[in-house]
Protein backbone atom coordinates (compact mmCIF):
# COMPACT_ATOMS: atom_id res chain seq x y z
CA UNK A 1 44.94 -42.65 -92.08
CA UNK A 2 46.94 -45.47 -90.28
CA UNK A 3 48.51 -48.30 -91.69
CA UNK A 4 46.78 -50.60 -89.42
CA UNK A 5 47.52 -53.74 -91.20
CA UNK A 6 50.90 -53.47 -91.29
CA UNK A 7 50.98 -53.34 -87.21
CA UNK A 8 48.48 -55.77 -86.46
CA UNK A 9 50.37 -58.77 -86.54
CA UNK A 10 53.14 -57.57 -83.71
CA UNK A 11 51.88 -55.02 -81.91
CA UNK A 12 48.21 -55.96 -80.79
CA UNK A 13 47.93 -54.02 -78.24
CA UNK A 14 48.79 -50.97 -80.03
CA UNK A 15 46.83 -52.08 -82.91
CA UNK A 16 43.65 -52.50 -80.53
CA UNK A 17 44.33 -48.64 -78.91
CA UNK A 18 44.53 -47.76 -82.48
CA UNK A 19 40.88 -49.24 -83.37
CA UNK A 20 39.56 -47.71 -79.97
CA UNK A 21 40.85 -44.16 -80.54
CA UNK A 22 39.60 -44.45 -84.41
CA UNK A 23 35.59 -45.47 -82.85
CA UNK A 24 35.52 -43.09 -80.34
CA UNK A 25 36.24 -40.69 -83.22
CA UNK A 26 34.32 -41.40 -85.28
CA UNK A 27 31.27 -41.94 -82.28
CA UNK A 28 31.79 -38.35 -81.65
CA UNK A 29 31.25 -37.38 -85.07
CA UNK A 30 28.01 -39.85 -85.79
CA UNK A 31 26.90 -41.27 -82.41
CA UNK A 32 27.41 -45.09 -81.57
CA UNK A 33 23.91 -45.68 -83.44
CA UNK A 34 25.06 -44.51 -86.67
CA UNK A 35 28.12 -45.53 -86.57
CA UNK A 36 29.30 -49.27 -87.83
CA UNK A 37 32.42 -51.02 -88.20
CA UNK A 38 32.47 -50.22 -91.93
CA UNK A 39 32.73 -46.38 -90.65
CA UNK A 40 36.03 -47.05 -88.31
CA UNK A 41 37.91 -49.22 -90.80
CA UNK A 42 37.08 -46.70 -93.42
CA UNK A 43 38.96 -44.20 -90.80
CA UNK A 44 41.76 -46.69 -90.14
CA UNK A 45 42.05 -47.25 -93.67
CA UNK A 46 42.29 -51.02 -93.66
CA UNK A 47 39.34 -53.74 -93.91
CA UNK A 48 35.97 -54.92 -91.86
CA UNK A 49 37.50 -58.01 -91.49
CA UNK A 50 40.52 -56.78 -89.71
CA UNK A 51 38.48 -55.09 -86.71
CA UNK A 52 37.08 -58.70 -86.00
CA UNK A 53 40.54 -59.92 -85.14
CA UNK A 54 40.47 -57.63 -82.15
CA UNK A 55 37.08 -57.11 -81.61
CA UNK A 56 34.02 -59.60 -82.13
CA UNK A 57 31.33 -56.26 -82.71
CA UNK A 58 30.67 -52.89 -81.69
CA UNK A 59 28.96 -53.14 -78.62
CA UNK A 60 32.60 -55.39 -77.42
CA UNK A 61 34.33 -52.35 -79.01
CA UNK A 62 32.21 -49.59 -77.27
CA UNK A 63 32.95 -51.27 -73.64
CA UNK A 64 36.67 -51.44 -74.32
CA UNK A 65 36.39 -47.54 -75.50
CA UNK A 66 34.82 -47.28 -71.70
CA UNK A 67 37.62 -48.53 -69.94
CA UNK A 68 40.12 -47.30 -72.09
CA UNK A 69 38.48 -43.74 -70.99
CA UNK A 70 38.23 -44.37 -67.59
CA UNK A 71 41.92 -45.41 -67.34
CA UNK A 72 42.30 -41.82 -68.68
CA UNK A 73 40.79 -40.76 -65.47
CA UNK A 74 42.48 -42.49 -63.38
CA UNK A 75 45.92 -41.39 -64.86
CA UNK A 76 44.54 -38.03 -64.07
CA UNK A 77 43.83 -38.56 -60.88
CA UNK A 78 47.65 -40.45 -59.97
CA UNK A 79 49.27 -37.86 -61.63
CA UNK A 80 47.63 -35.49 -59.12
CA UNK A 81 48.06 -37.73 -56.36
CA UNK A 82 52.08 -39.10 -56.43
CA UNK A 83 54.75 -36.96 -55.79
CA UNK A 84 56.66 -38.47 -58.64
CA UNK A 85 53.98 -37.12 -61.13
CA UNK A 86 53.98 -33.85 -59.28
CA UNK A 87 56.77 -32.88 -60.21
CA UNK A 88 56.32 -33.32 -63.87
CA UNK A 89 51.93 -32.35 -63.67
CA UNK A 90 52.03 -29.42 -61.53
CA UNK A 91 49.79 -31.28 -59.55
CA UNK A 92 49.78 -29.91 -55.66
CA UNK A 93 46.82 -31.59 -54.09
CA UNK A 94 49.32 -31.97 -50.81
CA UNK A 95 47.94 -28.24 -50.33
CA UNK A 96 44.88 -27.78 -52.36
CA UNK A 97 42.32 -29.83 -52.04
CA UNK A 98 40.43 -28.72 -55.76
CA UNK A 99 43.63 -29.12 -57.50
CA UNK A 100 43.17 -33.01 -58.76
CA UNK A 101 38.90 -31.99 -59.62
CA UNK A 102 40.25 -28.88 -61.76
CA UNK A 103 42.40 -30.49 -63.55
CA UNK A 104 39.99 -33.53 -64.16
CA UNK A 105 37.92 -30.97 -65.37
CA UNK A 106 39.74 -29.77 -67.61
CA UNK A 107 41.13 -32.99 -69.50
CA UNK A 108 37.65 -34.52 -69.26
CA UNK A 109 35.27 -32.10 -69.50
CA UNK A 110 35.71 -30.98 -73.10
CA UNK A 111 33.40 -27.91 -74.59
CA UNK A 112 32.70 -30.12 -76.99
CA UNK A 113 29.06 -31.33 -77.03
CA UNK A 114 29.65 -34.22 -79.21
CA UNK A 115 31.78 -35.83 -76.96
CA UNK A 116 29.00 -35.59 -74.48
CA UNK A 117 26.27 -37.18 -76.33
CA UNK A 118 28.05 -40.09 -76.93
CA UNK A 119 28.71 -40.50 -72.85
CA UNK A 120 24.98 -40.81 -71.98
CA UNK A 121 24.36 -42.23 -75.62
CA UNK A 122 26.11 -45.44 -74.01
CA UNK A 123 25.17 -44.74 -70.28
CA UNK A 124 21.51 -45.58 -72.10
CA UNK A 125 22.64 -48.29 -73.20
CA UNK A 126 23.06 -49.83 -69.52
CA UNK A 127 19.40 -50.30 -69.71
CA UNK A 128 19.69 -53.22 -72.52
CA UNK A 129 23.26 -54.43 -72.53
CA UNK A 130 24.01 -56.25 -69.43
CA UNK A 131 27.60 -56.48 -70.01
CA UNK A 132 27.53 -52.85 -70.65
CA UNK A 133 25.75 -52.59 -67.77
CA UNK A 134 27.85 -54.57 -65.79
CA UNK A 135 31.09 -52.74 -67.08
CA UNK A 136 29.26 -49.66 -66.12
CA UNK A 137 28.42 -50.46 -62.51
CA UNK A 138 32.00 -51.50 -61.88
CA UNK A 139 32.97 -48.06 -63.29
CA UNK A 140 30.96 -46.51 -61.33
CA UNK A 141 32.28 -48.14 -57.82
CA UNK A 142 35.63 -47.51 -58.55
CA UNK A 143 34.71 -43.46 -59.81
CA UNK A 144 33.28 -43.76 -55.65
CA UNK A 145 35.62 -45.43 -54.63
CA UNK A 146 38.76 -43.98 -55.10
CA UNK A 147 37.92 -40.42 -54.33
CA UNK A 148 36.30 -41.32 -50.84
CA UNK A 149 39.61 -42.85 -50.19
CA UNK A 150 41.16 -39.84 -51.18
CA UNK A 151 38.80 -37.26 -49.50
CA UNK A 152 39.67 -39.37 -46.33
CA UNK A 153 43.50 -38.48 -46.96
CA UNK A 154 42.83 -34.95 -47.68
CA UNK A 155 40.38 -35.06 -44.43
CA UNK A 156 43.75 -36.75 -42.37
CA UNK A 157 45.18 -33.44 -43.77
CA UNK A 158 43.61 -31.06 -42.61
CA UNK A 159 43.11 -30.04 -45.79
CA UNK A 160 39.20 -30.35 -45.66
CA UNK A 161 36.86 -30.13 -42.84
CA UNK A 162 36.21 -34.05 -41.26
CA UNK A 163 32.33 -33.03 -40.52
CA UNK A 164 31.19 -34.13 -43.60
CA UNK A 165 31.43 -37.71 -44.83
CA UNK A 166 33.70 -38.83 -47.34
CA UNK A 167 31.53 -41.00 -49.57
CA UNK A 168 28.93 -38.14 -49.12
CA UNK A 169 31.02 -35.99 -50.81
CA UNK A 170 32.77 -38.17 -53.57
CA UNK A 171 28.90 -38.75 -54.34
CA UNK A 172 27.86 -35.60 -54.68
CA UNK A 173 31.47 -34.59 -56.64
CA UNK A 174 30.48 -37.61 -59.12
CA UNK A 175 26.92 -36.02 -59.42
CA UNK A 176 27.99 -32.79 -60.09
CA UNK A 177 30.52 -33.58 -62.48
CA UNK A 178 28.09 -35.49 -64.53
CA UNK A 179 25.66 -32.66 -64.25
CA UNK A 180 27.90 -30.44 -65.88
CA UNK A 181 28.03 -32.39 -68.71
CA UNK A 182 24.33 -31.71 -69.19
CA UNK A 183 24.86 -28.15 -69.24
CA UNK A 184 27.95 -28.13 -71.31
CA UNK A 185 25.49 -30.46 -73.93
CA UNK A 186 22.42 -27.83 -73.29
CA UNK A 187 24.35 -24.91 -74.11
CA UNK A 188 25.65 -23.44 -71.12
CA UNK A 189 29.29 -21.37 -71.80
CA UNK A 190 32.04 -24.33 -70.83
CA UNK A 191 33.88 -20.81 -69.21
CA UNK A 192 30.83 -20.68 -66.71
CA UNK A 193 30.83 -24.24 -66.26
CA UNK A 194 34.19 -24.62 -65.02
CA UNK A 195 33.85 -21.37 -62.95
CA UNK A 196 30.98 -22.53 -60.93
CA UNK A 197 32.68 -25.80 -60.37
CA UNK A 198 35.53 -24.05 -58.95
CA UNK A 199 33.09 -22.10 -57.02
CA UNK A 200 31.73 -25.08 -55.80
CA UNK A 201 34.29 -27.19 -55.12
CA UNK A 202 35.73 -24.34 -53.08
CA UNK A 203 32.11 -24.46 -51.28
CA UNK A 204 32.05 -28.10 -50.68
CA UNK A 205 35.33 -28.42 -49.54
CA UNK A 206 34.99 -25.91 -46.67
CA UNK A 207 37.55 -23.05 -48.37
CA UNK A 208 35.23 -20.30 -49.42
CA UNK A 209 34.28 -19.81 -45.43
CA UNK A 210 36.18 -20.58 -42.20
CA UNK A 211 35.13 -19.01 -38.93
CA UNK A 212 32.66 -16.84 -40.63
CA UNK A 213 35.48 -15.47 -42.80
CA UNK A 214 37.07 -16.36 -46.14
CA UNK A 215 39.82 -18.64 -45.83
CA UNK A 216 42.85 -17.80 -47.72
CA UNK A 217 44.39 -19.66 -50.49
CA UNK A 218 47.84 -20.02 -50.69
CA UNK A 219 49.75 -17.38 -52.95
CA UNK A 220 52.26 -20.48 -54.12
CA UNK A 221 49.35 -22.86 -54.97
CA UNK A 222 49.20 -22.84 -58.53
CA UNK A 223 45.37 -22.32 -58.69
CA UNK A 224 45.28 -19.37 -56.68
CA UNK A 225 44.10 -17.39 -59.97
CA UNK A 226 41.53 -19.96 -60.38
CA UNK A 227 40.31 -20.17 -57.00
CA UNK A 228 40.30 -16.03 -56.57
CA UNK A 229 39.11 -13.97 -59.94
CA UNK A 230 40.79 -10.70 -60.00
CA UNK A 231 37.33 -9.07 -58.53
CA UNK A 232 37.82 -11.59 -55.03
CA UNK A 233 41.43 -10.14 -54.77
């Protein structure tokens, strides 16, 4: 339990991460329908009436637990694109260009098929929220947006092939990603999951064939085990 009350008053935006992570915990467990603010001030252990300082209902609540998982992503996806982060990630997307989508993979896509739900449990509700829809669309731009920039960079590179268009790709990468989420929710093994995205990646990206042949993946890269199963090498 945490002893919201006695944080509220000086450290609001701590307090209002607090309240996020709490309904997003409790939305895994019982699903945004089921779940009221009775439900996440039971888990914070204060009162009802405290949630309203920060938050005027759920629905406010569910769009800030949106962004505040979407900034997640986009930490993810600095930390595998600066060279100050590099160094303390492990990141190397300077020479492999699946590095940054692996590892978003596997801080995002969890094998847990609760957290799942509640994604398209609120992606449904796009259809009869409009500021949940409109918080939604501009999600969605910037989850094109930045990869096609980056894809460009990587494309600069050499790093993939420039035939293909960026925003093509980012597209499809956004697609994919959300189709594995389905699977992961219908039962497919996360293990398989993650190795067909590899698989694909390596696909779309131009590195399981060049010139007819396998390209090969750096020995120093440090997804050279993920990229090549013991039965490739």
């Amino acid at each position: 339990m945490i002893a919201l009350s006695k944080i509220l008053p000086e450290y609001r935006e701590k307090a209002k991460k607090r309240i996020i992570e709490a309904g997003l915990e409790v939305m895994y467990e019982k699903g945004y329908c089921n779940t009221t603010m009775e439900d996440i001030a039971r888990c914070l252990d204060v009162s009802k009436p405290a949630l309203y300082r920060y938050f005027k209902n759920k629905d406010e609540l569910v769009i800030e637990s949106a962004n505040y998982l979407q900034t997640q992503y986009r930490d993810i996806k600095t930390g595998c694109n600066s060279e100050y982060r590099d160094i303390k990630t492990g990141c190397n997307s300077d020479i492999c260009p699946v590095d940054a989508w692996i590892e978003i993979f596997d801080q995002i896509m969890s094998p847990d098929i609760k957290i799942h739900a509640l994604y398209f449990e609120i992606l449904g509700m796009t259809v009869h929220k409009p500021e949940v829809q409109k918080r939604s669309i501009e999600g969605m731009k910037r989850g094109l947006d930045q990869p096609t920039h980056e894809i460009e960079e990587q494309q600069q590179k050499g790093l993939i092939p420039s035939k293909t268009d960026p925003r093509t790709l980012a597209i499809a990468l956004v697609s994919l990603f959300n189709g594995m989420r389905v699977l992961i929710l219908l039962g497919v093994d996360w293990k398989e999951v993650r190795s067909r995205w590899i698989e694909i990646l390596r696909n779309l990206f131009g590195i399981t064939e060049k010139g007819g042949q396998q390209a090969e993946c750096p020995r120093d890269c440090k997804r050279f085990e993920d990229c090549n199963p013991a039965s490739e090498i």
